[in-house]
PDB file of N, CA and C in Angstrom:
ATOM      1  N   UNK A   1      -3.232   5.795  20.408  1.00  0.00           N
ATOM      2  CA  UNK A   1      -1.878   6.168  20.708  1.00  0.00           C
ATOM      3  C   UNK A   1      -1.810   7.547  21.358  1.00  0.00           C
ATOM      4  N   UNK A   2      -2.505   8.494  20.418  1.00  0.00           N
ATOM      5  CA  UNK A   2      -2.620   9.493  21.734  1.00  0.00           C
ATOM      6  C   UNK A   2      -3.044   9.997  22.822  1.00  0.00           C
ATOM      7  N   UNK A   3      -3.583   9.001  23.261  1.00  0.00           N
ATOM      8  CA  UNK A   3      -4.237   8.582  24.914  1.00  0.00           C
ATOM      9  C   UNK A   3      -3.552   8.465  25.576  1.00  0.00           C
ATOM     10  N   UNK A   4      -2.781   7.191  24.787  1.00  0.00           N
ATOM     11  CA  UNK A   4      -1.378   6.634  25.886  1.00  0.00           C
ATOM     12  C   UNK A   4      -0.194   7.409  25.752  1.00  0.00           C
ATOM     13  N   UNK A   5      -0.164   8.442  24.753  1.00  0.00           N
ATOM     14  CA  UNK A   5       0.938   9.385  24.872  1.00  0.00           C
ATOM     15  C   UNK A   5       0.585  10.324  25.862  1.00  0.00           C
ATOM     16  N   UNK A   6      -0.980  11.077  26.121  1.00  0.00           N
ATOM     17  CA  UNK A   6      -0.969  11.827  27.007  1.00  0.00           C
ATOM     18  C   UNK A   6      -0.726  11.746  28.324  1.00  0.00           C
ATOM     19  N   UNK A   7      -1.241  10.410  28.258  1.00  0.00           N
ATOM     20  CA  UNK A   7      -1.442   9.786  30.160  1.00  0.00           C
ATOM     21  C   UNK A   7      -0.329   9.080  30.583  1.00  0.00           C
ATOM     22  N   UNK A   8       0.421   8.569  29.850  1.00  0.00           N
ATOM     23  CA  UNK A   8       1.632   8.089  30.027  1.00  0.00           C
ATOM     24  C   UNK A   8       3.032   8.955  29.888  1.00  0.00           C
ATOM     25  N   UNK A   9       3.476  10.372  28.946  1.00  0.00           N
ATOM     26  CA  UNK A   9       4.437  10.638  28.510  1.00  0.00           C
ATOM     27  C   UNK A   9       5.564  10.788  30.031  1.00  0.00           C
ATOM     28  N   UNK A  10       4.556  11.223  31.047  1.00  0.00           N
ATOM     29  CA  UNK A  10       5.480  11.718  32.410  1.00  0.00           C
ATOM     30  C   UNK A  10       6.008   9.982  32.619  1.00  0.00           C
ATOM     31  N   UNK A  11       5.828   9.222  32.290  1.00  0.00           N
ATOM     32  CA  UNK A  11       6.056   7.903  32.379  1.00  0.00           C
ATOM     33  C   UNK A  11       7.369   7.414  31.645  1.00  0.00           C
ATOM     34  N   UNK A  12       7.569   8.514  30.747  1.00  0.00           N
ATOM     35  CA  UNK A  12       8.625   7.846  29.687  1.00  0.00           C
ATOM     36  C   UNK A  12       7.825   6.708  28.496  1.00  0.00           C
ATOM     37  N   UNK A  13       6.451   6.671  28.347  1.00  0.00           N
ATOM     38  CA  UNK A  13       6.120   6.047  27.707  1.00  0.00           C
ATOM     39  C   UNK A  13       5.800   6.735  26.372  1.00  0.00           C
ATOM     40  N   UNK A  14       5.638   6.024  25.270  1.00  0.00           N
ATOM     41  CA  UNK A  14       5.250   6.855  23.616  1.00  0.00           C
ATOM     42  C   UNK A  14       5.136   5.403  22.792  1.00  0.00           C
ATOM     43  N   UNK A  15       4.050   6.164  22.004  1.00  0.00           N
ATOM     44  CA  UNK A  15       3.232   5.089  21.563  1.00  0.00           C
ATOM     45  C   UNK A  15       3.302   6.118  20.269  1.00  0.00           C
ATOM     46  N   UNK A  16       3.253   4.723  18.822  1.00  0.00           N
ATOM     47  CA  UNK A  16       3.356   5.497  17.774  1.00  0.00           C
ATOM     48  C   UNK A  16       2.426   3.895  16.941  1.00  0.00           C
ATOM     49  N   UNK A  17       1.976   4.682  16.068  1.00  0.00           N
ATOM     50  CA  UNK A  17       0.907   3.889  15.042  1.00  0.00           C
ATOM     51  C   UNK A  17       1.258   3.382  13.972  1.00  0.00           C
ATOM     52  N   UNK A  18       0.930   2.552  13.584  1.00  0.00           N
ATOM     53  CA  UNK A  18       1.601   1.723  12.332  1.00  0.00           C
ATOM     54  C   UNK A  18       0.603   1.588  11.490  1.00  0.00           C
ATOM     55  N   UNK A  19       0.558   2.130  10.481  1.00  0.00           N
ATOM     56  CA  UNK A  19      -0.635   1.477   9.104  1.00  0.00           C
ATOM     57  C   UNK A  19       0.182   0.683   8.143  1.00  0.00           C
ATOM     58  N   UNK A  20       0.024  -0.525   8.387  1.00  0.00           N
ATOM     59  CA  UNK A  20       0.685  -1.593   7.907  1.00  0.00           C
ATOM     60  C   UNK A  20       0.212  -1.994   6.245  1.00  0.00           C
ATOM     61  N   UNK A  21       0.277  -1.845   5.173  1.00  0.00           N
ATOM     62  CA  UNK A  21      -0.220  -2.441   4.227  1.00  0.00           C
ATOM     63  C   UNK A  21      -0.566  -3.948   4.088  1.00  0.00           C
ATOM     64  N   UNK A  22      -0.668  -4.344   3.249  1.00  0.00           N
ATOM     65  CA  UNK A  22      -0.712  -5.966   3.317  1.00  0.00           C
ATOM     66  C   UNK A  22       0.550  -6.783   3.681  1.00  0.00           C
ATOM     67  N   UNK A  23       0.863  -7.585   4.414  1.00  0.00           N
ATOM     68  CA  UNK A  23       2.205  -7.840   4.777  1.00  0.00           C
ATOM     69  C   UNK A  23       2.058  -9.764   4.532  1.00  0.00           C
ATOM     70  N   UNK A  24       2.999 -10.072   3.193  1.00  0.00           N
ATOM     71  CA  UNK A  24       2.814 -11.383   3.377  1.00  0.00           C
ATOM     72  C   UNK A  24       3.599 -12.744   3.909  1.00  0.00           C
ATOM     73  N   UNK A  25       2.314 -12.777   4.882  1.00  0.00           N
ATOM     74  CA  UNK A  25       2.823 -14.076   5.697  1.00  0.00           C
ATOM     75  C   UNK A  25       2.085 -15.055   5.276  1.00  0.00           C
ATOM     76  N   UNK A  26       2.131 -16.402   5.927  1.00  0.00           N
ATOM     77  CA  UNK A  26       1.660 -17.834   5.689  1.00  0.00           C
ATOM     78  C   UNK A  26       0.386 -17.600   5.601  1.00  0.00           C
ATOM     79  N   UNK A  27      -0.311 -16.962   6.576  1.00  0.00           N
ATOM     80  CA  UNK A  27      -1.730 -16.856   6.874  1.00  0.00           C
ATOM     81  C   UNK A  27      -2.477 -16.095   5.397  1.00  0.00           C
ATOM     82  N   UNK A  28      -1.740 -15.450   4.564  1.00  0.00           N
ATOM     83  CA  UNK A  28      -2.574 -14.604   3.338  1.00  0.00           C
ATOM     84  C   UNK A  28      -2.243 -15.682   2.221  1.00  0.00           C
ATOM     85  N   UNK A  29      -1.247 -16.836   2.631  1.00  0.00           N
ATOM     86  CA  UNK A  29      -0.825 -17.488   1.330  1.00  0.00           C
ATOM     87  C   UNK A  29      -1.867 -18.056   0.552  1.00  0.00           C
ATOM     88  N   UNK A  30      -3.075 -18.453   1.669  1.00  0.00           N
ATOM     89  CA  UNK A  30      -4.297 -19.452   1.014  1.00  0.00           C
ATOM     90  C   UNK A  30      -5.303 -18.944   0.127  1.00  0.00           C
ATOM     91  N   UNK A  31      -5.069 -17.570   0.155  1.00  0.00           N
ATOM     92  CA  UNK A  31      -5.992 -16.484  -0.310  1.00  0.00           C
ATOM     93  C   UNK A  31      -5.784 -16.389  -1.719  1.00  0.00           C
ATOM     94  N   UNK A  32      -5.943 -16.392  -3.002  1.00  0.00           N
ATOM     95  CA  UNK A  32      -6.077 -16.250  -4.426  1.00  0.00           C
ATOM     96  C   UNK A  32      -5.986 -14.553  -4.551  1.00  0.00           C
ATOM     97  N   UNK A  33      -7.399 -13.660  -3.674  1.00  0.00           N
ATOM     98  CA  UNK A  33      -7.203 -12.549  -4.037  1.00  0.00           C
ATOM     99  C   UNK A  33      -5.940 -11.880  -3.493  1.00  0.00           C
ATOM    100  N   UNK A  34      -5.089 -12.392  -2.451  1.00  0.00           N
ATOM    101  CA  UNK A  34      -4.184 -11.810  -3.024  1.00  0.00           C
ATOM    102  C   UNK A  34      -3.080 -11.288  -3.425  1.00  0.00           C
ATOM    103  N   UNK A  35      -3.055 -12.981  -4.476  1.00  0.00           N
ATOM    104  CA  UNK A  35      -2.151 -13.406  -5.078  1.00  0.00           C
ATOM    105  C   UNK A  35      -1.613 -12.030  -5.808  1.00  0.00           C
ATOM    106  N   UNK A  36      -0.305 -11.661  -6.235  1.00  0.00           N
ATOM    107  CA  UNK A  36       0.589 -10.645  -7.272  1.00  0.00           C
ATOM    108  C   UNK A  36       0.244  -9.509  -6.503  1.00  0.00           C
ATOM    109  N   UNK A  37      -0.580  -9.092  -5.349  1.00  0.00           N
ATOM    110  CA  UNK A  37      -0.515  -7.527  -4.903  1.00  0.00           C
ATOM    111  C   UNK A  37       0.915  -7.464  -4.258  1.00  0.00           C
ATOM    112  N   UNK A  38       1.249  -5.939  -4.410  1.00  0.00           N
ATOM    113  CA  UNK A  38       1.862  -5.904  -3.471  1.00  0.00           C
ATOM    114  C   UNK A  38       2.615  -6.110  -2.128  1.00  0.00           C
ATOM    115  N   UNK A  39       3.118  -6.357  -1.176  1.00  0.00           N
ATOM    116  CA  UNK A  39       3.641  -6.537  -0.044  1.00  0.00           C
ATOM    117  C   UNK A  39       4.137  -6.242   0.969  1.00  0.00           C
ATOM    118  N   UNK A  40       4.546  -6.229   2.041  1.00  0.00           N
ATOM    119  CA  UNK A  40       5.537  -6.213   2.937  1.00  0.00           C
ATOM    120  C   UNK A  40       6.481  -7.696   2.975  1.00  0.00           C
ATOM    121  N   UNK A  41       7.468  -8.036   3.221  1.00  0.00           N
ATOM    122  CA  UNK A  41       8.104  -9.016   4.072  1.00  0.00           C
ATOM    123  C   UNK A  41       7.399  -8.937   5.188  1.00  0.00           C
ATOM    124  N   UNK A  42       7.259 -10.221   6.322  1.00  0.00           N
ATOM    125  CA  UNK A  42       7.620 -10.193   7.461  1.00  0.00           C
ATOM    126  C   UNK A  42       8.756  -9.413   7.964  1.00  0.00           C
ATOM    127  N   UNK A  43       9.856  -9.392   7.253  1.00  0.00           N
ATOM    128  CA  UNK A  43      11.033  -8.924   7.808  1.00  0.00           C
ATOM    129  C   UNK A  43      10.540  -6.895   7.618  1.00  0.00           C
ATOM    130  N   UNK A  44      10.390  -6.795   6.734  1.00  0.00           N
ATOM    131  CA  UNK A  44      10.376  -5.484   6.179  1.00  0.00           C
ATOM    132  C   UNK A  44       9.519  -4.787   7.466  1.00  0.00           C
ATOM    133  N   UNK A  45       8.171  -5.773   7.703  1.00  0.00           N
ATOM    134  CA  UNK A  45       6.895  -5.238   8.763  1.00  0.00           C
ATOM    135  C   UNK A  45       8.033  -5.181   9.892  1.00  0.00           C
ATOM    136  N   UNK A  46       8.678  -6.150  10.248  1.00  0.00           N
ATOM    137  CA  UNK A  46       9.789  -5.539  11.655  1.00  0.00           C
ATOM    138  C   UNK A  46      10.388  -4.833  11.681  1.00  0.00           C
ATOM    139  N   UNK A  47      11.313  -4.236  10.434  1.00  0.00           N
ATOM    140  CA  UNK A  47      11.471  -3.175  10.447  1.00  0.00           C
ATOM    141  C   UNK A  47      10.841  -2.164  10.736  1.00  0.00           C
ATOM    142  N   UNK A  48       9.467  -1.822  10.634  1.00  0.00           N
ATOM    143  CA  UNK A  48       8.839  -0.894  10.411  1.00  0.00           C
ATOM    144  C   UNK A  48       8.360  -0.532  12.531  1.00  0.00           C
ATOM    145  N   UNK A  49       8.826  -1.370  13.104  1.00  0.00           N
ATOM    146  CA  UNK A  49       8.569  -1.893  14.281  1.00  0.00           C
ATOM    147  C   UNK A  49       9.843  -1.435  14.861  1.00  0.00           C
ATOM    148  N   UNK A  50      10.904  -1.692  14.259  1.00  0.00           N
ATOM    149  CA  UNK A  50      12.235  -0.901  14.849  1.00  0.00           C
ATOM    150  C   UNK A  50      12.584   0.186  14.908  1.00  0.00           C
ATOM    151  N   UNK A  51      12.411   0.711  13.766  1.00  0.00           N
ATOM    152  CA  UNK A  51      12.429   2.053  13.429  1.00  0.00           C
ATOM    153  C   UNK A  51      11.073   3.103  14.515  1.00  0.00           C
ATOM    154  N   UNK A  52       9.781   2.715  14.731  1.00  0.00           N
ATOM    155  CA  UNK A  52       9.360   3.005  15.822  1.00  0.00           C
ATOM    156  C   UNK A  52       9.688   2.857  17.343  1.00  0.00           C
ATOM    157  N   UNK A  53      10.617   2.236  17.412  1.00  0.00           N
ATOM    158  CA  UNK A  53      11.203   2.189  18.702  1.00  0.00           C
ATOM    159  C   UNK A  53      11.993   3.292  18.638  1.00  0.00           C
ATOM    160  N   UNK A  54      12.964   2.708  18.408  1.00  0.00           N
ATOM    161  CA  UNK A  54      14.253   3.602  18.065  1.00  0.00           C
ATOM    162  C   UNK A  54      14.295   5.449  17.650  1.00  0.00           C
ATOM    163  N   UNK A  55      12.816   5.641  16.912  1.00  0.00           N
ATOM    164  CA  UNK A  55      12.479   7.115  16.271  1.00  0.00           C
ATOM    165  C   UNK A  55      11.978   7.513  17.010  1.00  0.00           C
ATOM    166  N   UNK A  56      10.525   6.988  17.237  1.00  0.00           N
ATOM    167  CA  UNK A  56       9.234   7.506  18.071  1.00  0.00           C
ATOM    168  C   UNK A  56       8.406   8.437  17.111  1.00  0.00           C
ATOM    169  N   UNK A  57       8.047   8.118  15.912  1.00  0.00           N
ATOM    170  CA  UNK A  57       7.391   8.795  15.506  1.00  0.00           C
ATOM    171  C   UNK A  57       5.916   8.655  15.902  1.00  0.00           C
ATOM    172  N   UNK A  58       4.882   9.504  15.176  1.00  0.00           N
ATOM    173  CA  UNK A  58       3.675   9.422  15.899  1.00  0.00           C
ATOM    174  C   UNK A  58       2.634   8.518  15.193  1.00  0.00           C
ATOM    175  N   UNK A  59       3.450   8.521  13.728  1.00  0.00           N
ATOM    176  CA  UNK A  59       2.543   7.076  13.175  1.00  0.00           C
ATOM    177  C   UNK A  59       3.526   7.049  12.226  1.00  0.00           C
ATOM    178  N   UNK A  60       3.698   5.600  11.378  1.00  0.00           N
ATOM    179  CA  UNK A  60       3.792   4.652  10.528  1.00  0.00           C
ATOM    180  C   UNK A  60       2.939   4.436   9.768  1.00  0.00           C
ATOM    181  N   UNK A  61       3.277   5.227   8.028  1.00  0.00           N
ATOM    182  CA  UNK A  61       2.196   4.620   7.029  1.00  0.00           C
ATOM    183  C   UNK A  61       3.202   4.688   5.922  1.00  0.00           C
ATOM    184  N   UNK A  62       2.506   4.141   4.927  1.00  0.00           N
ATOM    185  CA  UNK A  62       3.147   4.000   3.555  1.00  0.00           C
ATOM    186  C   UNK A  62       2.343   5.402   2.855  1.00  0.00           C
ATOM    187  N   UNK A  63       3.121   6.518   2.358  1.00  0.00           N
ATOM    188  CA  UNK A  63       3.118   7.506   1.631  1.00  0.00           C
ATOM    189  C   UNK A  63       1.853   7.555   0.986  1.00  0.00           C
ATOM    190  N   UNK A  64       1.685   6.847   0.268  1.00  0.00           N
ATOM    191  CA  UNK A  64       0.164   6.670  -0.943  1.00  0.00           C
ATOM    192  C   UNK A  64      -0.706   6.496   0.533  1.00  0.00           C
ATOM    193  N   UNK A  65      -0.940   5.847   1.725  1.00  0.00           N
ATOM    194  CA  UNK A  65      -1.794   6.057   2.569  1.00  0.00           C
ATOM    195  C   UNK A  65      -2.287   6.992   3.330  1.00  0.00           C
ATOM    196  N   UNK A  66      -1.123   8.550   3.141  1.00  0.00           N
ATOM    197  CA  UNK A  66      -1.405   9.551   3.596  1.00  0.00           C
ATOM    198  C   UNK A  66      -2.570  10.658   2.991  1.00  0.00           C
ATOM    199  N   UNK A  67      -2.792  10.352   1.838  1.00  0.00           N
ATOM    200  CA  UNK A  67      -4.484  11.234   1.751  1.00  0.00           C
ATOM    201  C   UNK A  67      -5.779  10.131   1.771  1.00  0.00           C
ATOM    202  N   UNK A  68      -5.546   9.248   2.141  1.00  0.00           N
ATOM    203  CA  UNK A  68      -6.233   8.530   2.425  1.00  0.00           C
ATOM    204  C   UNK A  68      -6.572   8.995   4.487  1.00  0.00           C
ATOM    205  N   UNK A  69      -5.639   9.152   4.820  1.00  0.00           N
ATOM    206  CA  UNK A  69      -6.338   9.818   5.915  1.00  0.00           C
ATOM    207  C   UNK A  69      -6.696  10.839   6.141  1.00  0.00           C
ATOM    208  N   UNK A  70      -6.232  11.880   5.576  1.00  0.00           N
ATOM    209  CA  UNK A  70      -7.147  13.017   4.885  1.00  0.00           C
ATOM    210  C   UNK A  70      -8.340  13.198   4.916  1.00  0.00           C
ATOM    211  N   UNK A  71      -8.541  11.687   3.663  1.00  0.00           N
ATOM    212  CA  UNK A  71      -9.864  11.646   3.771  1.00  0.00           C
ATOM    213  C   UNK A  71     -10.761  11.542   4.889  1.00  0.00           C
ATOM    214  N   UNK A  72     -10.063  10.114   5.985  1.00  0.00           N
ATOM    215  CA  UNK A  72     -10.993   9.886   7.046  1.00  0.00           C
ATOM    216  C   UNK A  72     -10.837  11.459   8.208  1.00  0.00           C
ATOM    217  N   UNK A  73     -10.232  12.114   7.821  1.00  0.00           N
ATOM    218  CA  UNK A  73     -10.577  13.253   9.061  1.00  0.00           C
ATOM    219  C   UNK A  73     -11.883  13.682   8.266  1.00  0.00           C
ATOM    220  N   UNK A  74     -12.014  14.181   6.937  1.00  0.00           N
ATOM    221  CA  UNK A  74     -12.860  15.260   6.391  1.00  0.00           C
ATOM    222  C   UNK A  74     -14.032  14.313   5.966  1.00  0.00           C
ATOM    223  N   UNK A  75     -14.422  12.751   6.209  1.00  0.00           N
ATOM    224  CA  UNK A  75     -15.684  12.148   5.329  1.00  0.00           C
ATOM    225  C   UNK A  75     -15.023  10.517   5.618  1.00  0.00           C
ATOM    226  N   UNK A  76     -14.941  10.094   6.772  1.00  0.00           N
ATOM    227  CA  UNK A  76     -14.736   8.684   7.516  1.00  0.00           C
ATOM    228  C   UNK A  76     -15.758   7.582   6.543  1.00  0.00           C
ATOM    229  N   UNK A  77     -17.072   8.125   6.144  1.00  0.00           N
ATOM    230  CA  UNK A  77     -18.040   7.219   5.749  1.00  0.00           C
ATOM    231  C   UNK A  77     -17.481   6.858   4.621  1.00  0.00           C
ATOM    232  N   UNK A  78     -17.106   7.905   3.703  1.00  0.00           N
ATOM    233  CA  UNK A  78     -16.405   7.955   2.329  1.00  0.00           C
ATOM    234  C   UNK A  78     -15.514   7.170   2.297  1.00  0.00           C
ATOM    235  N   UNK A  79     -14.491   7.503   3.209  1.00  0.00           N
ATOM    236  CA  UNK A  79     -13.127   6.534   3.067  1.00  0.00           C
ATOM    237  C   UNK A  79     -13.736   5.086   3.469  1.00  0.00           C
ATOM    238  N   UNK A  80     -14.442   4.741   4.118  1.00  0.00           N
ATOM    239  CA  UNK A  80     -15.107   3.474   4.176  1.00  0.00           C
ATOM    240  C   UNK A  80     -15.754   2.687   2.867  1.00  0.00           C
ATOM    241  N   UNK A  81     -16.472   3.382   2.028  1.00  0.00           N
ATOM    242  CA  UNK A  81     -16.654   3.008   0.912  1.00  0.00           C
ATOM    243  C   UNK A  81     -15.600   2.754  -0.257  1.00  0.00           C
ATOM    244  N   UNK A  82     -14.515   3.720   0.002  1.00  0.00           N
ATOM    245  CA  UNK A  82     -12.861   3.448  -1.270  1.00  0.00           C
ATOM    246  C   UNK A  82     -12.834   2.099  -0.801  1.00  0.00           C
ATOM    247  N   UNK A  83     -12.595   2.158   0.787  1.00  0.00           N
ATOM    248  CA  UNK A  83     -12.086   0.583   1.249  1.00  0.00           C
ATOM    249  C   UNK A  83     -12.583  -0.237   0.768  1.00  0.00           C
ATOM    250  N   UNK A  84     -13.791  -0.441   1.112  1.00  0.00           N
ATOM    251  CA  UNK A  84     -14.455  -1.904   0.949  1.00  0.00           C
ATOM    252  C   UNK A  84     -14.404  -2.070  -0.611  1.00  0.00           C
ATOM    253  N   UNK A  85     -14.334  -0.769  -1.714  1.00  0.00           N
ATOM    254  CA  UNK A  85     -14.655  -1.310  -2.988  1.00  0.00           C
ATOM    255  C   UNK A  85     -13.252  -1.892  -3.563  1.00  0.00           C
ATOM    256  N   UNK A  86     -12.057  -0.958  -2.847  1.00  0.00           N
ATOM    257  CA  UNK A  86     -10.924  -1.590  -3.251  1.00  0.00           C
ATOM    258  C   UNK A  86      -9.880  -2.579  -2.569  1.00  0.00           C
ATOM    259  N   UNK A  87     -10.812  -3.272  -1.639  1.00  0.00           N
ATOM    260  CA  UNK A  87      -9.723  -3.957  -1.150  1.00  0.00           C
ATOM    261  C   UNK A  87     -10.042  -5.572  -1.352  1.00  0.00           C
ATOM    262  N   UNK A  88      -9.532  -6.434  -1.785  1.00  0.00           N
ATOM    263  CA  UNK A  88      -9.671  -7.793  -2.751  1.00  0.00           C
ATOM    264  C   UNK A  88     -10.405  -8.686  -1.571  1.00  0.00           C
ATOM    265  N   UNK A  89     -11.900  -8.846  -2.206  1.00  0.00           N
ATOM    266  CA  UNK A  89     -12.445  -9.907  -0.969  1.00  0.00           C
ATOM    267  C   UNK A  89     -11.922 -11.391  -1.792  1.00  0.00           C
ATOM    268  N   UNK A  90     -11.503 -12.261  -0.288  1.00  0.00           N
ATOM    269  CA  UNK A  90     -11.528 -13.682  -0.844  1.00  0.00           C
ATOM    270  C   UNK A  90     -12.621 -14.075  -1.317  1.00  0.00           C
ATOM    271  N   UNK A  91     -12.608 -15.353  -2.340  1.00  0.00           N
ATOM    272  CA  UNK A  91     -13.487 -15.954  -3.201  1.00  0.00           C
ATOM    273  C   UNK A  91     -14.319 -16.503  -1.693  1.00  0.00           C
ATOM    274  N   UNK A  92     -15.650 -17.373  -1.917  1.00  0.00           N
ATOM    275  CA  UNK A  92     -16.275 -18.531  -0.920  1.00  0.00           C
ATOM    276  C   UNK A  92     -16.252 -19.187  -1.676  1.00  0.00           C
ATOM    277  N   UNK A  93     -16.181 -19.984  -0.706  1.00  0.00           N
ATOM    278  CA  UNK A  93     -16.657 -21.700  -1.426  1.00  0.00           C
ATOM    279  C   UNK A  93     -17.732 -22.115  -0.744  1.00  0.00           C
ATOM    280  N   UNK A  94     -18.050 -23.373  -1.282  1.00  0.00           N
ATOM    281  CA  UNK A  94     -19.135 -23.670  -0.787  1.00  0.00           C
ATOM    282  C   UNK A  94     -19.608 -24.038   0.758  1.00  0.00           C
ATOM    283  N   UNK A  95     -18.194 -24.081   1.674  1.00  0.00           N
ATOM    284  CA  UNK A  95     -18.473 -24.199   2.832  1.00  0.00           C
ATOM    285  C   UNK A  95     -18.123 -22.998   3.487  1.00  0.00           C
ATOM    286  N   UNK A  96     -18.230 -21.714   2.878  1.00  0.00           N
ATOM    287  CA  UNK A  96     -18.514 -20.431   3.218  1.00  0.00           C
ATOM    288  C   UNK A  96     -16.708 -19.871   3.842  1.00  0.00           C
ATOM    289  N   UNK A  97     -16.028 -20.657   3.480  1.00  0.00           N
ATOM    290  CA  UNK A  97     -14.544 -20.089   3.622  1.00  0.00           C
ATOM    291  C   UNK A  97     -13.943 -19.630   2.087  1.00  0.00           C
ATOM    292  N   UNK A  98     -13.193 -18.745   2.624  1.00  0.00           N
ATOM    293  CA  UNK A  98     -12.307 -18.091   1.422  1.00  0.00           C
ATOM    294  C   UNK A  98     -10.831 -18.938   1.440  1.00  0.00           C
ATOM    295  N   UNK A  99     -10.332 -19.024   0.510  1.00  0.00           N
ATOM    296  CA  UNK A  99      -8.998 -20.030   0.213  1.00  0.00           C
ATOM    297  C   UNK A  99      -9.201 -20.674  -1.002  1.00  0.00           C
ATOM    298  N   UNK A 100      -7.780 -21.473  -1.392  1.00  0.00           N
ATOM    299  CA  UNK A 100      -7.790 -22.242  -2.670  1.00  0.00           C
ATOM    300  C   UNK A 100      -8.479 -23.794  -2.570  1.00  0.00           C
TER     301      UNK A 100
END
């Protein structure tokens, strides 16, 4: 985004970032892990899409995600490891897909 803000702004163009949490649609329904987390609506995620139009801020995150980037300025590898340990892998089955 700030590429296309630099090279574009004489353009009237602005580009702003969205860190979307989990947002549930049809496509996460098949998933078990994850079932009872948290959410977005679809509707709520468009919001979050309007309000970047309309504002222009320079990114979109959910509050609790802000020292989480923190982290990735000061130790990217680190914040890579929170991720992967906390974020719910689907089950496999035996034909190597995740779902119910």
């Amino acid at each position: 985004s700030r590429v296309i803000d630099n090279e574009l702004a004489e353009s009237g163009v602005h580009s702003t970032t969205i860190y979307y949490p989990l947002v549930a649609t049809p496509m996460i329904a098949p998933t078990r892990a994850y079932d009872g987390l948290a959410a977005l609506s679809a509707d709520e995620a468009a919001d979050w899409m309007v309000v970047a139009a309309r504002t222009r801020p320079v990114r979109i995150a959910p509050r609790r995600m802000l020292p989480l980037r923190a982290l990735d300025i000061v130790s990217p590898r680190l914040l890579n490891g929170v991720m992967k340990r906390s974020t719910p892998r689907p089950e496999r089955t035996a034909g190597g897909s995740g779902g119910r």
